[in-house]
C-alpha atoms as a PDB file:
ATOM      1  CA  UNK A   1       0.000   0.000   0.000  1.00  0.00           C
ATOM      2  CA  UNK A   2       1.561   3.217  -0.969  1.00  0.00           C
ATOM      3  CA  UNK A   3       2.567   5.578   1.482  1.00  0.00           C
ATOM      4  CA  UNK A   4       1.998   9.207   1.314  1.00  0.00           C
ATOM      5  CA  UNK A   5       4.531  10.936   3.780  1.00  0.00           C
ATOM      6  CA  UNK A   6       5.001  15.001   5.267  1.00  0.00           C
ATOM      7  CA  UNK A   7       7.644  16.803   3.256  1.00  0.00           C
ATOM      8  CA  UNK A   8       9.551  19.266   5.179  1.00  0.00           C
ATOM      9  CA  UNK A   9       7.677  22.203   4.876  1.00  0.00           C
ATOM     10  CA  UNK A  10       4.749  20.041   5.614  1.00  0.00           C
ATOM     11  CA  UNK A  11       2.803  19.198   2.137  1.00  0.00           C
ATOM     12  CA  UNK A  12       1.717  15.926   1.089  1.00  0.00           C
ATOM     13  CA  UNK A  13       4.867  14.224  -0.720  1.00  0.00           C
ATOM     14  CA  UNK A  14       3.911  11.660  -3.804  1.00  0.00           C
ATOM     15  CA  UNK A  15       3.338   8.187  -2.268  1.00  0.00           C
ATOM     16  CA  UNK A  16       6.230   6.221  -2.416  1.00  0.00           C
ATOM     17  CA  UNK A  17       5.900   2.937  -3.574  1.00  0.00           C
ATOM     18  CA  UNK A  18       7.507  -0.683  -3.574  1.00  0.00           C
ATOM     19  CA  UNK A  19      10.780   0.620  -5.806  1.00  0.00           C
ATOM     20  CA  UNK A  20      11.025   3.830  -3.468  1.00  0.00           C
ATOM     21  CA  UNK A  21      11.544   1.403  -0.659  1.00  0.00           C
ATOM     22  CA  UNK A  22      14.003  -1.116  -2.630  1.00  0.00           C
ATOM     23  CA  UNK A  23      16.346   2.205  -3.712  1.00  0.00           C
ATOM     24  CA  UNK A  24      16.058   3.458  -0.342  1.00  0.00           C
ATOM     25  CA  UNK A  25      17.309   0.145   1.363  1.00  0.00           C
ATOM     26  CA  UNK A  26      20.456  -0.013  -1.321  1.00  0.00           C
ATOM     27  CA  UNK A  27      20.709   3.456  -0.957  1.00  0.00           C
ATOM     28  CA  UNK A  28      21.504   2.915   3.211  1.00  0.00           C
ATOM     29  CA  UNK A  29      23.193  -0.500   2.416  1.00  0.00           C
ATOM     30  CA  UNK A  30      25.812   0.601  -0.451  1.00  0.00           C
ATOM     31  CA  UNK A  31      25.952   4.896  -0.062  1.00  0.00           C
ATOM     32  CA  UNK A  32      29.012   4.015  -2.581  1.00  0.00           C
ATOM     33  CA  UNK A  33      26.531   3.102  -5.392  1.00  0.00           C
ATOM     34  CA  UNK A  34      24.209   5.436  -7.678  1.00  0.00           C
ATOM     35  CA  UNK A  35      21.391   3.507  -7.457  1.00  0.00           C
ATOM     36  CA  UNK A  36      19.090   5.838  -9.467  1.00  0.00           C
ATOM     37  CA  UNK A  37      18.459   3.372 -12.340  1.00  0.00           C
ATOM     38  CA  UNK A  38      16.435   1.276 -10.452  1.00  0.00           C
ATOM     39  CA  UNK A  39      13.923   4.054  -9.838  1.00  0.00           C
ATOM     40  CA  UNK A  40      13.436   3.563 -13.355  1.00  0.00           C
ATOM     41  CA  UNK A  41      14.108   0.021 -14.558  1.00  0.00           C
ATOM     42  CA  UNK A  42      12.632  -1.260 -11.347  1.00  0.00           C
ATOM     43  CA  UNK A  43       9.152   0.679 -12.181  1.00  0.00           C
ATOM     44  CA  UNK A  44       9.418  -0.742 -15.730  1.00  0.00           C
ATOM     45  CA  UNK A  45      10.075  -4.122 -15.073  1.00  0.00           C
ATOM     46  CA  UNK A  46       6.756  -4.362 -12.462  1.00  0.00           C
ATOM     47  CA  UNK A  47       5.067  -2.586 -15.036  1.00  0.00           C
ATOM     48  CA  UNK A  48       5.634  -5.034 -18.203  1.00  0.00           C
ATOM     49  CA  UNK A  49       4.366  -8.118 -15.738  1.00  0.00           C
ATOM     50  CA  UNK A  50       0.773  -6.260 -15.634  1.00  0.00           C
ATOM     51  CA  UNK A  51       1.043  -5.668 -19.574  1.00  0.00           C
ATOM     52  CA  UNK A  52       1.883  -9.233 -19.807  1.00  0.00           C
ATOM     53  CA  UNK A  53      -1.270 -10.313 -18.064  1.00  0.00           C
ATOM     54  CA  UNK A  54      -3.195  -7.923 -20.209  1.00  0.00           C
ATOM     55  CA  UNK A  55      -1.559  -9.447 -23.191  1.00  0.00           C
ATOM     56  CA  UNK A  56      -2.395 -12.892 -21.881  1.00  0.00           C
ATOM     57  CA  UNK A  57      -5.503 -12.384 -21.108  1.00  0.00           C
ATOM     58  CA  UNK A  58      -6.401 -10.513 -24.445  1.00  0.00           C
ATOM     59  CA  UNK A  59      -5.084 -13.158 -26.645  1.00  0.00           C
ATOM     60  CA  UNK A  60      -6.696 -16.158 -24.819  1.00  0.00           C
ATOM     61  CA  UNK A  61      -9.673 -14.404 -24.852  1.00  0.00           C
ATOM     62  CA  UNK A  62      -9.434 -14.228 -28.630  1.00  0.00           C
ATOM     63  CA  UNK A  63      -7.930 -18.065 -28.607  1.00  0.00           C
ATOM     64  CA  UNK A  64      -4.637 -17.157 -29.736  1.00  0.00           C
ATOM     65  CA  UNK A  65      -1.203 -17.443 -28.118  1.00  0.00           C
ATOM     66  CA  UNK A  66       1.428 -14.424 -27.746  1.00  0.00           C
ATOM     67  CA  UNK A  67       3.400 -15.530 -30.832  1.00  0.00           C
ATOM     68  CA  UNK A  68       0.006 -16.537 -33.160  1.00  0.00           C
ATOM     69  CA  UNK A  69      -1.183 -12.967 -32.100  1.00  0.00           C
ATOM     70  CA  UNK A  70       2.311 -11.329 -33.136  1.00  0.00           C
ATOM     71  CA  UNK A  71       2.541 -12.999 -37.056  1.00  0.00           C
ATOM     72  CA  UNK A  72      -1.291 -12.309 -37.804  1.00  0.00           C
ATOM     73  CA  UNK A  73      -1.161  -8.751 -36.343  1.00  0.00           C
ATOM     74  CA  UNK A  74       2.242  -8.674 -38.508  1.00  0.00           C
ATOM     75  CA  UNK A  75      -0.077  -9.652 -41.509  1.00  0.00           C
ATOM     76  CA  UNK A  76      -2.909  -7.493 -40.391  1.00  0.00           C
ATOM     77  CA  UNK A  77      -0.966  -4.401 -40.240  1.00  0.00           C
ATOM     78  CA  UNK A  78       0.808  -4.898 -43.411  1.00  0.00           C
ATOM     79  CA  UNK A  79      -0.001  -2.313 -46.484  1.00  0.00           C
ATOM     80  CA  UNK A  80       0.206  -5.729 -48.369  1.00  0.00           C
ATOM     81  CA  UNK A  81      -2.195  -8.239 -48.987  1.00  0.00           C
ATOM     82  CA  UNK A  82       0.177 -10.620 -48.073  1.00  0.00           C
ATOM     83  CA  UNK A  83       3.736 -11.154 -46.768  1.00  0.00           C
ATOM     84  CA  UNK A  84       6.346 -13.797 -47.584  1.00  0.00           C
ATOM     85  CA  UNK A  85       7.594 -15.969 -45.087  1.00  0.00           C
ATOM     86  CA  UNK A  86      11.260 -13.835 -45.092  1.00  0.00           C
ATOM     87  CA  UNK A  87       9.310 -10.836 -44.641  1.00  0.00           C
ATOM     88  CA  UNK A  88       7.441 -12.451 -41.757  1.00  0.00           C
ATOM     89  CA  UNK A  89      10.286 -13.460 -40.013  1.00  0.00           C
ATOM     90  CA  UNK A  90      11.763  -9.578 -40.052  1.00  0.00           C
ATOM     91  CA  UNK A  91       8.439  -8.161 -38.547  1.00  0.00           C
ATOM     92  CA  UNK A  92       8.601 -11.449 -35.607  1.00  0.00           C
ATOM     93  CA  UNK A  93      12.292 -11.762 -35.173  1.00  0.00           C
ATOM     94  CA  UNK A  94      11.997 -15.565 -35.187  1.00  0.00           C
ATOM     95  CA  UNK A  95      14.655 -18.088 -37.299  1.00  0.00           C
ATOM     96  CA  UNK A  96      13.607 -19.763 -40.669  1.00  0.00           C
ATOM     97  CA  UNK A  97      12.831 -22.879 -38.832  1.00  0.00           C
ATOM     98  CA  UNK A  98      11.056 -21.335 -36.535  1.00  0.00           C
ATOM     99  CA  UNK A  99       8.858 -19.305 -38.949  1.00  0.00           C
ATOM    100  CA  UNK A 100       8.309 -22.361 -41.398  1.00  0.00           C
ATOM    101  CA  UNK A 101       6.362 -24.200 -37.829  1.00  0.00           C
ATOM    102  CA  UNK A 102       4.574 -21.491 -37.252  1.00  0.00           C
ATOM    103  CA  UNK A 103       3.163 -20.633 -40.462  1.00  0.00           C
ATOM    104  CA  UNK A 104       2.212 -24.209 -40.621  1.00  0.00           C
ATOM    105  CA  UNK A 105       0.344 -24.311 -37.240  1.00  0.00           C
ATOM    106  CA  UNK A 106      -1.744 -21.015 -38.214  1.00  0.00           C
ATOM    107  CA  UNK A 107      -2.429 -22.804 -41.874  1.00  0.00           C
ATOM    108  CA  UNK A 108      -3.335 -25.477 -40.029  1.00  0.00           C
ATOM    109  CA  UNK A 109      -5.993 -24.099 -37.468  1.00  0.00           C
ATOM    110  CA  UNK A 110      -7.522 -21.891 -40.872  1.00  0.00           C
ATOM    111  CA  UNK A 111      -6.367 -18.754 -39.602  1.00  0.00           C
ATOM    112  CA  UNK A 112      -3.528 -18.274 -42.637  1.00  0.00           C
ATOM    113  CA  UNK A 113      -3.503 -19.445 -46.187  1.00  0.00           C
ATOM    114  CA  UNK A 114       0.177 -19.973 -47.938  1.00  0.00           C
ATOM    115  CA  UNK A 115       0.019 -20.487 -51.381  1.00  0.00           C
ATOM    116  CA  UNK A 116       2.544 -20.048 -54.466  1.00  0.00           C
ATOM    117  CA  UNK A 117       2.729 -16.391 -55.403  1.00  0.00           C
ATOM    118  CA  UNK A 118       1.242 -15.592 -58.819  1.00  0.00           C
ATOM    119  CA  UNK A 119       4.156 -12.958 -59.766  1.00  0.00           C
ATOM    120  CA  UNK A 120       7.130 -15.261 -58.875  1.00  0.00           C
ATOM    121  CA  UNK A 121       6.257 -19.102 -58.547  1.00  0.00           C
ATOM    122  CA  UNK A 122       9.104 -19.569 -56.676  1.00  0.00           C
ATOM    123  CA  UNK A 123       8.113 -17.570 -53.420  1.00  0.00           C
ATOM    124  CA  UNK A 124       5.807 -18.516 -51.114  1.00  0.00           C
ATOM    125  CA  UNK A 125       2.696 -15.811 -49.642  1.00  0.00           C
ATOM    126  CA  UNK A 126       0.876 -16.087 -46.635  1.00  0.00           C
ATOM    127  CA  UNK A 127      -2.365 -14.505 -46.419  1.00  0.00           C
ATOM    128  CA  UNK A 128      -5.015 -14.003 -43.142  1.00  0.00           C
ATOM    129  CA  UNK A 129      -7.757 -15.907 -43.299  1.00  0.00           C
ATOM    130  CA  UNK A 130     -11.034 -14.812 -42.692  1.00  0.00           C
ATOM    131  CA  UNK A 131     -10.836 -16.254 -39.234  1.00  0.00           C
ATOM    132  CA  UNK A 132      -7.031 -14.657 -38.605  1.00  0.00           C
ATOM    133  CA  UNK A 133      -8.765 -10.898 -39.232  1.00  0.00           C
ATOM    134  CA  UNK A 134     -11.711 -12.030 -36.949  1.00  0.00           C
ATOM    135  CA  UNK A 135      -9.488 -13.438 -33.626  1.00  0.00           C
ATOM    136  CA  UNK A 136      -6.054 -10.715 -34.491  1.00  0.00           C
ATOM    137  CA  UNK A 137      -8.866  -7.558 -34.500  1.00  0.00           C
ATOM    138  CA  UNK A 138     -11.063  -9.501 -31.322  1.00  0.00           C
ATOM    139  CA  UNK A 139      -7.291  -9.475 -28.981  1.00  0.00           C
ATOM    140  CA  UNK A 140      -6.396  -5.849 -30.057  1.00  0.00           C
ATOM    141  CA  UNK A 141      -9.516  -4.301 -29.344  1.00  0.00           C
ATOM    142  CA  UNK A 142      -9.051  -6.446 -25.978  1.00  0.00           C
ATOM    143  CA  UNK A 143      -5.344  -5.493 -26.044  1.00  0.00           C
ATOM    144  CA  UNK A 144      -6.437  -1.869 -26.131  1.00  0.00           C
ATOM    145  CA  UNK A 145      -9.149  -1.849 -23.644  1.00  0.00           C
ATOM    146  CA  UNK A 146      -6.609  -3.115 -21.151  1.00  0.00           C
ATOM    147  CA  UNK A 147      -4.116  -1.083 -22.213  1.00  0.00           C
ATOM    148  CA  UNK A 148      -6.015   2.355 -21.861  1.00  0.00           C
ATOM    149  CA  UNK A 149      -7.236   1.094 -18.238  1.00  0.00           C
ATOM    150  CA  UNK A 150      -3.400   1.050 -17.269  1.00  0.00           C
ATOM    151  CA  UNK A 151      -2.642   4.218 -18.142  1.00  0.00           C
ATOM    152  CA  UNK A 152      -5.889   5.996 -16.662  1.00  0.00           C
ATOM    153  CA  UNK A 153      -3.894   7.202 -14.235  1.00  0.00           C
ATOM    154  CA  UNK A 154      -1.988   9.432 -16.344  1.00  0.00           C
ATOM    155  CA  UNK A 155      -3.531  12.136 -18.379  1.00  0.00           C
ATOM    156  CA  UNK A 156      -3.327  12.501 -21.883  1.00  0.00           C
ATOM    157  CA  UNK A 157       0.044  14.909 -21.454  1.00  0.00           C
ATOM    158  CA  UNK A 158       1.633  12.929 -19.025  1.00  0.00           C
ATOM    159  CA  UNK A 159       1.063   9.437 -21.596  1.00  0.00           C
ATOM    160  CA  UNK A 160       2.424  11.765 -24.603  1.00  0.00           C
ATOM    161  CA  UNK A 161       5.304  12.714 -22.681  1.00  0.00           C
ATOM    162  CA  UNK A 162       5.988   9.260 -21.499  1.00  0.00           C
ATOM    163  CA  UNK A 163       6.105   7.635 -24.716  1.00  0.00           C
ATOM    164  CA  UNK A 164       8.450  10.295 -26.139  1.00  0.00           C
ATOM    165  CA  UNK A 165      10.686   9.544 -23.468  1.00  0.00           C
ATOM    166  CA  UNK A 166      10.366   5.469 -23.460  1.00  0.00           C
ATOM    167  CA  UNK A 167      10.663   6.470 -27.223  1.00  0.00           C
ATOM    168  CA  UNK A 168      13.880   8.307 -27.156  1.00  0.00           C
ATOM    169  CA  UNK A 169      15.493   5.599 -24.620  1.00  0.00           C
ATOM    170  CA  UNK A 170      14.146   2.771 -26.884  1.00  0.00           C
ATOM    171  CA  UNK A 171      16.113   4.128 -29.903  1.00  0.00           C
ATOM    172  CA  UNK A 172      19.438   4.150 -28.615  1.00  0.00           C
ATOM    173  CA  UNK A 173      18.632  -0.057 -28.622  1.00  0.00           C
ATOM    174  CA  UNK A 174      17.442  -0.339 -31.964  1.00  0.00           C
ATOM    175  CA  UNK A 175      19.782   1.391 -34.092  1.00  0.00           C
ATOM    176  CA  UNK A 176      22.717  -0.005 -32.117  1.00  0.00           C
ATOM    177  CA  UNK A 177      20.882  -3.608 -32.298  1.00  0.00           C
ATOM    178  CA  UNK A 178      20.938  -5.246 -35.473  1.00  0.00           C
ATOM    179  CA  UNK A 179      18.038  -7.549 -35.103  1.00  0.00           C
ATOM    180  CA  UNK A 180      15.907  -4.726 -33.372  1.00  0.00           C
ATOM    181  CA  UNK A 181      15.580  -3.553 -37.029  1.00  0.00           C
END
C-alpha cells in the first residue's frame, strides 16, 4: 500500500511505492553506489508483468497465443495483402525454422492461407484468413481496452510525454541492435 509521507515544509509528498523502498534500502546499504536506475528500470520491469497479463488475457480471450497474435497482427498491419515468409520473419524476429512451424500451425488451425505467389512461382505468400482478421482484431480491441485502463492514471500529457521519453530511450537499442531492425 503506498505511502503518502510530510515533506519538510509540511505538504503531502507523492506516495512512495515498492521501488522507493528497494532504492532506499540499497541506498543505506551501499551509499558508494548510484542507485538511481532502479527508480526507473525497477518501475518498468513491475510494469511489463501487468502488460503481460493484459496481453495474456487478451489473446486467450481471442484463442490465440502471444506468438500466433504477433505474425497475424504482422499480416494485419501490413499495407500488403500478403507477406512472404522472409518478410514475416523480419516483422517477428523468429529463425527460418522457426517461422516455417509457425506458419504451418496457423495454416493449419484456418487462420492463414500460404500459397505459391502468382508474380514469382518460386516464393511462397501467406495470407489471413477470414478467421485470422476475426481473432487478431477480437485481442487488439481487448489489447487496447486493457491497455487504456493502465494508463488511466496518467492524463493525456503525461502518456504523450511518457512515450516520447520510453521512445527516445528505446532508440538508442534499436539502431545499435541489429536484429531490433
Amino acid at each position: 500500500m503506498p505511502t503518502t509521507p510530510a515533506a519538510p515544509d509540511g505538504a503531502l509528498a507523492p506516495p512512495h511505492d515498492e521501488v522507493d523502498r528497494i532504492v532506499e534500502g540499497w541506498a543505506r546499504a551501499r551509499e558508494d553506489l548510484d542507485v538511481a536506475p532502479l527508480a526507473v528500470f525497477s518501475r518498468i520491469s513491475r510494469l511489463s508483468r501487468f502488460l503481460e497479463t493484459a496481453r495474456r488475457e487478451a489473446f486467450s480471450d481471442a484463442g490465440l497465443e502471444g506468438w500466433e497474435f504477433d505474425m497475424l497482427s504482422a499480416l494485419r498491419r501490413s499495407a500488403e495483402d500478403a507477406l512472404s515468409p522472409g518478410a514475416l520473419m523480419r516483422e517477428t524476429l523468429v529463425t527460418s525454422g522457426t517461422m516455417t512451424t509457425r506458419i504451418d500451425k496457423l495454416v493449419a488451425r484456418g487462420l492463414v492461407s500460404k500459397n505459391r505467389s502468382p508474380h514469382d512461382g518460386r516464393s511462397v505468400e501467406v495470407r489471413l484468413r477470414p478467421d485470422g482478421v476475426a481473432r487478431v482484431d477480437a485481442a487488439m480491441e481487448r489489447l487496447l481496452t486493457a491497455e487504456r485502463e493502465l494508463l488511466a492514471p496518467l492524463g493525456d500529457t503525461d502518456r504523450s510525454e511518457l512515450a516520447g521519453m520510453l521512445r527516445a530511450l528505446l532508440l538508442t537499442f534499436e539502431t545499435s541492435d541489429p536484429l531490433a531492425r
